[in-house]
PDB file of N, CA and C in Angstrom:
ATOM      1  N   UNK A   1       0.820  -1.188   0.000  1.00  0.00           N
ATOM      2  CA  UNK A   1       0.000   0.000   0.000  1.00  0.00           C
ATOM      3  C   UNK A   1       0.866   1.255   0.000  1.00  0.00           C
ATOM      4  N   UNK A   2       2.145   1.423   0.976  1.00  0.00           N
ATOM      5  CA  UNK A   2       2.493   2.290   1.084  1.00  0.00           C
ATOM      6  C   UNK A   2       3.781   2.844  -0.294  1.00  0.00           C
ATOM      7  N   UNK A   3       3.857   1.610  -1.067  1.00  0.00           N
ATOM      8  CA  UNK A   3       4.493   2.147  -2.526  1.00  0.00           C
ATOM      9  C   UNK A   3       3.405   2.389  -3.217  1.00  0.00           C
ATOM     10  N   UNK A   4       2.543   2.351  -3.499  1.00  0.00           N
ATOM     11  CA  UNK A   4       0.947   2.636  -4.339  1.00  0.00           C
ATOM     12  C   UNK A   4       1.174   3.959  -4.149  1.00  0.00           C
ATOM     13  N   UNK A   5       1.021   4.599  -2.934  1.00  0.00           N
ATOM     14  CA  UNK A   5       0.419   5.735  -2.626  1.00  0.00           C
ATOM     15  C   UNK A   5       1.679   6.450  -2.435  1.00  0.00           C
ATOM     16  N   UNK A   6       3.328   6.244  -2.512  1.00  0.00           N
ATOM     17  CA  UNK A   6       4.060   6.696  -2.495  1.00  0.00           C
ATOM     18  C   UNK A   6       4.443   7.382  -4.399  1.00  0.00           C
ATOM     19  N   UNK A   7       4.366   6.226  -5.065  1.00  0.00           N
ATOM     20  CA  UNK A   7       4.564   5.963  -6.499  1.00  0.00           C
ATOM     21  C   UNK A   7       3.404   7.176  -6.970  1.00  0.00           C
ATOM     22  N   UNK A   8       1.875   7.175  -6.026  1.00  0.00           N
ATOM     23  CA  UNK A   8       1.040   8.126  -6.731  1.00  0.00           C
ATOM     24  C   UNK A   8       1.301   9.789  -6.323  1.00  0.00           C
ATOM     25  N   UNK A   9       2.229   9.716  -5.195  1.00  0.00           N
ATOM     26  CA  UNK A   9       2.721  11.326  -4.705  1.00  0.00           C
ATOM     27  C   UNK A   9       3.605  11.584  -5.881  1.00  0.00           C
ATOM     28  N   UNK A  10       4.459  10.943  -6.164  1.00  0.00           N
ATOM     29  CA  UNK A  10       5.435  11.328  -7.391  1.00  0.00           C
ATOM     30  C   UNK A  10       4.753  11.481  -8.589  1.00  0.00           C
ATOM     31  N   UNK A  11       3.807  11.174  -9.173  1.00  0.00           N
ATOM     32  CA  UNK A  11       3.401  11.719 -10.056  1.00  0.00           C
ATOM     33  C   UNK A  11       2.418  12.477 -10.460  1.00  0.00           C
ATOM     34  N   UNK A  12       1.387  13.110  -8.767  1.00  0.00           N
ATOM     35  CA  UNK A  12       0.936  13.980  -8.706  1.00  0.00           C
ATOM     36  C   UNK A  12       1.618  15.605  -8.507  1.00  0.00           C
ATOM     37  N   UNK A  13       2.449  15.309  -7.934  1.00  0.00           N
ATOM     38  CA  UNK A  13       3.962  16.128  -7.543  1.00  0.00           C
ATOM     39  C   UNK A  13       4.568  16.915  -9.089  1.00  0.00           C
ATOM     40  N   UNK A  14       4.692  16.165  -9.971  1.00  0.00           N
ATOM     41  CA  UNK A  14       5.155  16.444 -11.390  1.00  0.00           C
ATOM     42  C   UNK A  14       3.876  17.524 -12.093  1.00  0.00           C
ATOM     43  N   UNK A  15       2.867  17.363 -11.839  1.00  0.00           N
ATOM     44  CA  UNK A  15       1.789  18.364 -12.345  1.00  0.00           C
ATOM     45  C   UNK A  15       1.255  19.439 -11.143  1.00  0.00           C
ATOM     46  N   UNK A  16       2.331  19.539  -9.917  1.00  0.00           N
ATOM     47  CA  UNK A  16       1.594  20.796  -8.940  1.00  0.00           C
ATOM     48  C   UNK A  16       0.908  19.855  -8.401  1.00  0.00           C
ATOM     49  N   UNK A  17       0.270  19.045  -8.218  1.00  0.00           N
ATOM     50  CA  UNK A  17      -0.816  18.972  -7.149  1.00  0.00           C
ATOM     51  C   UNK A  17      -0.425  19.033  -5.719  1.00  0.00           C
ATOM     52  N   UNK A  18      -1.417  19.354  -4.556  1.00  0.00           N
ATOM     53  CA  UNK A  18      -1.075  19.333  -3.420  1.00  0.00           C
ATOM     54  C   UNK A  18      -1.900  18.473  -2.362  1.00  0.00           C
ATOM     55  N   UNK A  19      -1.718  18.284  -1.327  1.00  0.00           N
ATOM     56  CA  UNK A  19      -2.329  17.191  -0.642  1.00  0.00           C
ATOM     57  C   UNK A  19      -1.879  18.030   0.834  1.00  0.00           C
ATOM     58  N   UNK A  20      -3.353  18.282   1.343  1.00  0.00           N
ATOM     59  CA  UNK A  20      -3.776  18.876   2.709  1.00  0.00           C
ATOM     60  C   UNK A  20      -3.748  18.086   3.591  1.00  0.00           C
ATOM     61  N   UNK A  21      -3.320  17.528   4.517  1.00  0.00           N
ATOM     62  CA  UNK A  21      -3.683  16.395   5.538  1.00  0.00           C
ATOM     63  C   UNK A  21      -5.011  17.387   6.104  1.00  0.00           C
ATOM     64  N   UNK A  22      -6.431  16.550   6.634  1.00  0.00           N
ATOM     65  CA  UNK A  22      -7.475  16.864   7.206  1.00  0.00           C
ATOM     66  C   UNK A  22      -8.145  15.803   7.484  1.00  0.00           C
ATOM     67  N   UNK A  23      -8.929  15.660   8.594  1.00  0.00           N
ATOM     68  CA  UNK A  23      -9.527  15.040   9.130  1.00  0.00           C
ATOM     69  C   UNK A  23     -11.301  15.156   8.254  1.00  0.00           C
ATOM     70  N   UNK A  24     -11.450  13.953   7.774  1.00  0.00           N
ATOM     71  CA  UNK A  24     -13.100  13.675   7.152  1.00  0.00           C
ATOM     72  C   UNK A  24     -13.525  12.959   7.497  1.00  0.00           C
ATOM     73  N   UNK A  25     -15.060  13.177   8.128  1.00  0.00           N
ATOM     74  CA  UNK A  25     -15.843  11.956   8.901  1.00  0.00           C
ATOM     75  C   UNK A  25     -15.255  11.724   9.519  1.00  0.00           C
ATOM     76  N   UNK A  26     -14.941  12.519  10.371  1.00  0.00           N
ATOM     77  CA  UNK A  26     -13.758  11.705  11.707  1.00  0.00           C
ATOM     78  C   UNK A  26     -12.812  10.705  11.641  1.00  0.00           C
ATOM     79  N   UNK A  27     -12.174  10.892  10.157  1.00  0.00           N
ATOM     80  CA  UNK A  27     -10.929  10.131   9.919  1.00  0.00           C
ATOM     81  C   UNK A  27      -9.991  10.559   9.517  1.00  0.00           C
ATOM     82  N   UNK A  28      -8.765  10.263   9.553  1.00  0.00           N
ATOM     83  CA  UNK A  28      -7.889  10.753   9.152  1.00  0.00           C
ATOM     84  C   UNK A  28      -7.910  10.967   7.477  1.00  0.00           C
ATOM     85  N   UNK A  29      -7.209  11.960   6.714  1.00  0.00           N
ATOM     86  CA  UNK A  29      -7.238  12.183   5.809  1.00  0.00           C
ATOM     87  C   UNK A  29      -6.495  12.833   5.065  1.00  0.00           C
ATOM     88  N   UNK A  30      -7.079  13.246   3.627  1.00  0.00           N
ATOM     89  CA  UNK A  30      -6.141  14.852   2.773  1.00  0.00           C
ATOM     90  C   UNK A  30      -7.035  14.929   2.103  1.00  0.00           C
ATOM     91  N   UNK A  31      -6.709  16.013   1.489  1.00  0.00           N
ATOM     92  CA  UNK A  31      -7.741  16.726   0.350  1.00  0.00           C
ATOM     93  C   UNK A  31      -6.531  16.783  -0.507  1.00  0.00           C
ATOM     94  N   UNK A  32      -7.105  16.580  -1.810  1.00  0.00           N
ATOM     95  CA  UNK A  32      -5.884  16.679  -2.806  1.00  0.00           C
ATOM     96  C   UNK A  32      -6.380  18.349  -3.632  1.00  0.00           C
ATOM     97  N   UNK A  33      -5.401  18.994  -3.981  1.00  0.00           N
ATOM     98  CA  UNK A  33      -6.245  20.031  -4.675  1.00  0.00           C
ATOM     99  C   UNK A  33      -4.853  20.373  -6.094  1.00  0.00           C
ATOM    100  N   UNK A  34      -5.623  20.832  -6.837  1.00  0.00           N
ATOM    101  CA  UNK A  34      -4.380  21.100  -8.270  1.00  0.00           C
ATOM    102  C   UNK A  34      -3.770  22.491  -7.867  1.00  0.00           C
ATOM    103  N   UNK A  35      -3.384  22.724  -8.951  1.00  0.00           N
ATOM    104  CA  UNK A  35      -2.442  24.203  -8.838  1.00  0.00           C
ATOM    105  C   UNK A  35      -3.279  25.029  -8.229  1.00  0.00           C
ATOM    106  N   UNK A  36      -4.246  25.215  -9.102  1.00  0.00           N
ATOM    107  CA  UNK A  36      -5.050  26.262  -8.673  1.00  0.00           C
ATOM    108  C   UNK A  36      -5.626  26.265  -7.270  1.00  0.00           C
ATOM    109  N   UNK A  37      -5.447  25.474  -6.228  1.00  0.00           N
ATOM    110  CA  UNK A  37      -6.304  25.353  -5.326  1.00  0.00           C
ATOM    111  C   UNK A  37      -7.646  24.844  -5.522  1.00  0.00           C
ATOM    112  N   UNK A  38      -8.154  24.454  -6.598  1.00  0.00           N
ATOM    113  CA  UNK A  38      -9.398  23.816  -6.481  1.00  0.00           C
ATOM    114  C   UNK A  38      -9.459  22.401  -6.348  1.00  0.00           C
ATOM    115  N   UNK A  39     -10.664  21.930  -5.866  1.00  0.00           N
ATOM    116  CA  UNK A  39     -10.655  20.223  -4.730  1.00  0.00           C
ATOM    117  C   UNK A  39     -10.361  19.120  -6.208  1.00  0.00           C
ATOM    118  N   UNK A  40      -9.477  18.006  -6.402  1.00  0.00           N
ATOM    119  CA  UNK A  40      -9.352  17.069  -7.149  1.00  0.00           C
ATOM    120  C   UNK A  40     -10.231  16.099  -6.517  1.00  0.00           C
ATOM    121  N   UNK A  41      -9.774  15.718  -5.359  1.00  0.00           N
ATOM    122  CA  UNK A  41     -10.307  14.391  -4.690  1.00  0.00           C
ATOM    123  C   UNK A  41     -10.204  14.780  -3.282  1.00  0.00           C
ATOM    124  N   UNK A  42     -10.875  13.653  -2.564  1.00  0.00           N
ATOM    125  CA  UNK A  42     -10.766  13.737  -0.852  1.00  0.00           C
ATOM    126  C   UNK A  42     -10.512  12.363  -0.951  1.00  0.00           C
ATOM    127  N   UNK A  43      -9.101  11.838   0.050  1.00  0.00           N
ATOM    128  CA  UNK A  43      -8.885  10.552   0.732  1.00  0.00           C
ATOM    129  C   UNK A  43      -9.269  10.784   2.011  1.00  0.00           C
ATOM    130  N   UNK A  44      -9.811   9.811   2.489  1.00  0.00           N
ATOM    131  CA  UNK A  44      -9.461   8.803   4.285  1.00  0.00           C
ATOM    132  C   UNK A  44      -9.150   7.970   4.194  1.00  0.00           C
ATOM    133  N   UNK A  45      -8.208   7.593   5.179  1.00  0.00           N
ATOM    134  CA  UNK A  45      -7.938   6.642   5.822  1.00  0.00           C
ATOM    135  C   UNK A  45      -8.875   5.123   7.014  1.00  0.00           C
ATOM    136  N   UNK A  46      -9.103   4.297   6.896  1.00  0.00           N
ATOM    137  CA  UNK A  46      -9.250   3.709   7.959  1.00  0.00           C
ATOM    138  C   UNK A  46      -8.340   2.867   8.452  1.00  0.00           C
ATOM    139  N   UNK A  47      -8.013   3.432   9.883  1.00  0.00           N
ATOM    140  CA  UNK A  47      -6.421   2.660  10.607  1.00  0.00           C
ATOM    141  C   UNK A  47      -6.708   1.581  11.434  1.00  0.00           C
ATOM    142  N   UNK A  48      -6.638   1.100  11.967  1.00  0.00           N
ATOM    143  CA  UNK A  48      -7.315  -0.318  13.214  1.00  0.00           C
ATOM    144  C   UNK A  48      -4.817  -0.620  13.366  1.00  0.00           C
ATOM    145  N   UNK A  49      -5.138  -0.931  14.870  1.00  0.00           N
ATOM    146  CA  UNK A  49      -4.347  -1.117  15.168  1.00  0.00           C
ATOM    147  C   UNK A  49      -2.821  -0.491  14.746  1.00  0.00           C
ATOM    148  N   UNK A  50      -2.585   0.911  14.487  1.00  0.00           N
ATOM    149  CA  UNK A  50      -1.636   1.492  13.645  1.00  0.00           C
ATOM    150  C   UNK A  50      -1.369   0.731  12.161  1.00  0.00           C
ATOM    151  N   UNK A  51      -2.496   0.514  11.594  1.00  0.00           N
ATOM    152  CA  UNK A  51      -1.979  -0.168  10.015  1.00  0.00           C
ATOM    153  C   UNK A  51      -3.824   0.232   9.498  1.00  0.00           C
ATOM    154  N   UNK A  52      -3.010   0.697   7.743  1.00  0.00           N
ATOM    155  CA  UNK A  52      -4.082   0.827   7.409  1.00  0.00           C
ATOM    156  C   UNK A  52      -5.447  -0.016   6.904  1.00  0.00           C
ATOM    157  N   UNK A  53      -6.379   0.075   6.881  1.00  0.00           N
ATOM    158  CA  UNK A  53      -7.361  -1.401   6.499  1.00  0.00           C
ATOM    159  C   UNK A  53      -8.044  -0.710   5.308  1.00  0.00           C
ATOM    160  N   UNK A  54      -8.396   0.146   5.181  1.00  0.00           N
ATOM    161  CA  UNK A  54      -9.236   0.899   4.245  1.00  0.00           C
ATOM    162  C   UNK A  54      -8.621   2.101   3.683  1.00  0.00           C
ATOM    163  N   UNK A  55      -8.663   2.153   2.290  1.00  0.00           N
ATOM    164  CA  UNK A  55      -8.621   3.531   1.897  1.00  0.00           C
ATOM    165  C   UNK A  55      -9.330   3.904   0.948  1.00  0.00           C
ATOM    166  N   UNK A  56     -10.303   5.323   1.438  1.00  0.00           N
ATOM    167  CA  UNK A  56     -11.320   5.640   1.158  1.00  0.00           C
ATOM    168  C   UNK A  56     -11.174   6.863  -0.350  1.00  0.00           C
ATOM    169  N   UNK A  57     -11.367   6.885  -1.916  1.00  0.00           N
ATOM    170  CA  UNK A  57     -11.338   8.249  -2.381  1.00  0.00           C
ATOM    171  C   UNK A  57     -12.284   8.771  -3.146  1.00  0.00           C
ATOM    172  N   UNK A  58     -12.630   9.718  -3.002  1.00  0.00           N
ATOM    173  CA  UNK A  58     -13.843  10.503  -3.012  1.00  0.00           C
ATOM    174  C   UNK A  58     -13.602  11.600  -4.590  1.00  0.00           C
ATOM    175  N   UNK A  59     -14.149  10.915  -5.509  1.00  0.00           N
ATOM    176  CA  UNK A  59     -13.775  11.848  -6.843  1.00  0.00           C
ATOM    177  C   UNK A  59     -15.071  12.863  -7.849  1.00  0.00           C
ATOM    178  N   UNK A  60     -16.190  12.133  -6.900  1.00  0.00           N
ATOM    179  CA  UNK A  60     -17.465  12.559  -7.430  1.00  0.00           C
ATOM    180  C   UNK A  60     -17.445  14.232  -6.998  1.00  0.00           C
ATOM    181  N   UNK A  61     -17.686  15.105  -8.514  1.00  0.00           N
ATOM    182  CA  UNK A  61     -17.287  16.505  -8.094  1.00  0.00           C
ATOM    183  C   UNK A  61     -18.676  17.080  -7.489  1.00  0.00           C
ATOM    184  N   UNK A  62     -19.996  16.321  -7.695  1.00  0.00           N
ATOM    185  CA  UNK A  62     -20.967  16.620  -6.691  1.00  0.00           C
ATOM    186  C   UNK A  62     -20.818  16.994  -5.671  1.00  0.00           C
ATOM    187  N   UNK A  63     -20.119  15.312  -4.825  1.00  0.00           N
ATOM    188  CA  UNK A  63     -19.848  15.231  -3.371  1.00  0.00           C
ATOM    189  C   UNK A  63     -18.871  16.243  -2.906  1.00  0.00           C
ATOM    190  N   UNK A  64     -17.834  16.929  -3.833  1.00  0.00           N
ATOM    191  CA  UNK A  64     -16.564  17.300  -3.246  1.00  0.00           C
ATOM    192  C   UNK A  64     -16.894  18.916  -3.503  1.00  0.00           C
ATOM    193  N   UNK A  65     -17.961  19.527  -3.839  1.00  0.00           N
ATOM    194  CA  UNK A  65     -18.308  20.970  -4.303  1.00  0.00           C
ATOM    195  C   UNK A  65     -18.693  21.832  -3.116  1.00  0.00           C
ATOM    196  N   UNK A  66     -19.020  20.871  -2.103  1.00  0.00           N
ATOM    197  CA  UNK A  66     -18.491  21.700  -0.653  1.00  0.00           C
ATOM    198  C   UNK A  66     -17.450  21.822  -0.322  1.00  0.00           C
ATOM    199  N   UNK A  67     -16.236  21.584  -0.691  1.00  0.00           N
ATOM    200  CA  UNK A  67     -15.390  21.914   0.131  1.00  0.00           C
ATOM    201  C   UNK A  67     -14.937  22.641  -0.729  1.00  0.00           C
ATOM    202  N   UNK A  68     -15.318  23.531  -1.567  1.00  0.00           N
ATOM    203  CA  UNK A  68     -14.699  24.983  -2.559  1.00  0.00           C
ATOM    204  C   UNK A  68     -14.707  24.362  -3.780  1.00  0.00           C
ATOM    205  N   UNK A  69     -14.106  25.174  -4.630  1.00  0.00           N
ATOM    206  CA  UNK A  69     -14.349  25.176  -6.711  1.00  0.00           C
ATOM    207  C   UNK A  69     -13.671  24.049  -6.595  1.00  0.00           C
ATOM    208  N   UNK A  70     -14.472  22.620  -7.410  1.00  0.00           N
ATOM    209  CA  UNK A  70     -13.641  21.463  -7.933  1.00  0.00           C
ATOM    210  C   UNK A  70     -12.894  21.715  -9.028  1.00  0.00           C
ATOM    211  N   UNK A  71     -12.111  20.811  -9.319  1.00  0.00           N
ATOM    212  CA  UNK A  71     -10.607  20.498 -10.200  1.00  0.00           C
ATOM    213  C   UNK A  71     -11.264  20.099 -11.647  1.00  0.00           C
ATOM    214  N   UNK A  72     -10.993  19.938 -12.766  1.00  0.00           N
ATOM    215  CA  UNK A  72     -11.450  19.140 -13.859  1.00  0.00           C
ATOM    216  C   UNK A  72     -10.206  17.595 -13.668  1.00  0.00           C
ATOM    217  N   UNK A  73     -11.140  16.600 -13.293  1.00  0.00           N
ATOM    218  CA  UNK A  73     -10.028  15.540 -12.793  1.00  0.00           C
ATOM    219  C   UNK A  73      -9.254  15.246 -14.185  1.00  0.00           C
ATOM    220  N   UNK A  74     -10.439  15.144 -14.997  1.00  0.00           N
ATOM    221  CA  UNK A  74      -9.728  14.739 -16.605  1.00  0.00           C
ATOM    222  C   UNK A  74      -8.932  15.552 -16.794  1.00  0.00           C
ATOM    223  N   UNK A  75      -9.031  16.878 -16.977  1.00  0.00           N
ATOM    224  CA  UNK A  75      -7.566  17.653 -17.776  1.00  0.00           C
ATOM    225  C   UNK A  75      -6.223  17.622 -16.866  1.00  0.00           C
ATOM    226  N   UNK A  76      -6.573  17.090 -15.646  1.00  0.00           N
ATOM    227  CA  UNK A  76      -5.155  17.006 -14.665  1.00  0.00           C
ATOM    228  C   UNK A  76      -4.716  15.684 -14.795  1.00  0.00           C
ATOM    229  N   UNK A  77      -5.523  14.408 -14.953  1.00  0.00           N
ATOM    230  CA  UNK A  77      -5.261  13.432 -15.724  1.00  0.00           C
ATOM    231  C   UNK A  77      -4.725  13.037 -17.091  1.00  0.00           C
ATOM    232  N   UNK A  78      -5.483  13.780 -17.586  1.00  0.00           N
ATOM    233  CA  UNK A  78      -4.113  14.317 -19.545  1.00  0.00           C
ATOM    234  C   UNK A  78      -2.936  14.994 -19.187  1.00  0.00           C
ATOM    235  N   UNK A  79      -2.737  15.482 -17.863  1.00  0.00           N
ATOM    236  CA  UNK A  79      -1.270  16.394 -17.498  1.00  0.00           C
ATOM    237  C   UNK A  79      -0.443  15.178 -17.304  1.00  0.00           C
ATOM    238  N   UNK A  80      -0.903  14.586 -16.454  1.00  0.00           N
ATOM    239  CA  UNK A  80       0.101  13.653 -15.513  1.00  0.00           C
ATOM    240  C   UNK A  80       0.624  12.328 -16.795  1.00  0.00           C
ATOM    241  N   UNK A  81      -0.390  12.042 -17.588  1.00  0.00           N
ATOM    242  CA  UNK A  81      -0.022  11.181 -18.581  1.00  0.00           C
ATOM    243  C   UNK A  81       1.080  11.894 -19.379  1.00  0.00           C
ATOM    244  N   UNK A  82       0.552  12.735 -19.826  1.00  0.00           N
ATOM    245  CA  UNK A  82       1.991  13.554 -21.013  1.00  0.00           C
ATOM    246  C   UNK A  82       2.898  13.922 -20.022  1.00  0.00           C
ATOM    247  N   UNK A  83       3.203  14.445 -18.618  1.00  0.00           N
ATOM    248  CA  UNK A  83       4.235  14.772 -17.755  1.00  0.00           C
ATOM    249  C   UNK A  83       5.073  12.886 -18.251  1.00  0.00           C
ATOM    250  N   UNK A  84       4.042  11.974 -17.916  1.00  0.00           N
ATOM    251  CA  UNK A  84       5.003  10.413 -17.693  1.00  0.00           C
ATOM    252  C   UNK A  84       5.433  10.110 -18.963  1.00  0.00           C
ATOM    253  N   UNK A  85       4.892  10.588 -20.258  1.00  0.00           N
ATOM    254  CA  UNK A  85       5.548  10.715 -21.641  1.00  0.00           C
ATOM    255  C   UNK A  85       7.016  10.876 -21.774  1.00  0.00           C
ATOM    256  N   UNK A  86       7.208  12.303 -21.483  1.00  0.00           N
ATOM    257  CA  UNK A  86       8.096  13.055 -21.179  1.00  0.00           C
ATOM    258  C   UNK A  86       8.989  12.933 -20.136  1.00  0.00           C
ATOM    259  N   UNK A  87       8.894  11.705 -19.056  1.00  0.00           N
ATOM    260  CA  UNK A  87      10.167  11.420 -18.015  1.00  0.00           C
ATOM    261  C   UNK A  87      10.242   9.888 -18.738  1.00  0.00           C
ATOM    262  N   UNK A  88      11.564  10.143 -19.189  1.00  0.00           N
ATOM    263  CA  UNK A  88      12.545   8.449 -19.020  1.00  0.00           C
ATOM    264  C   UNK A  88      12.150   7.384 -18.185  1.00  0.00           C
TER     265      UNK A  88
END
């Protein structure tokens, strides 16, 4: 799990994105947001015994239009593909 989600910081990282640690539904979490500051996605976590069991991500721009202006996931998704074009 923790190369999944390591492997996916590096190539959100290459197009600006940023990742808020915050607490959702009373879980641990982040908000991912693009350059601009507007919402891409929301993760949680579910932990049981210091290890993770669940991980929760939230991409529906319905659900995520409370927490400020959503992201266009697709055109940050055509970034990150042509960014991985373009690295060796």
């Amino acid at each position: 799990m923790s190369r999944l989600l390591a492997s996916f910081f590096v190539l959100m990282a290459q197009v600006e994105v940023t990742w808020e640690q915050q607490e959702i539904n009373g879980q641990p979490g982040a908000i991912v947001r693009d350059r601009e500051g507007r919402v891409l996605n929301a993760i949680t976590l579910d932990i049981l015994d210091g290890q993770i069991q669940t991980v929760r991500l939230v991409i529906n721009p319905d659900k995520l239009g409370h927490m400020g202006p959503v992201a266009d996931a697709w055109a940050v998704q055509r970034e990150v593909q042509q960014s991985r074009r373009r690295t060796p």
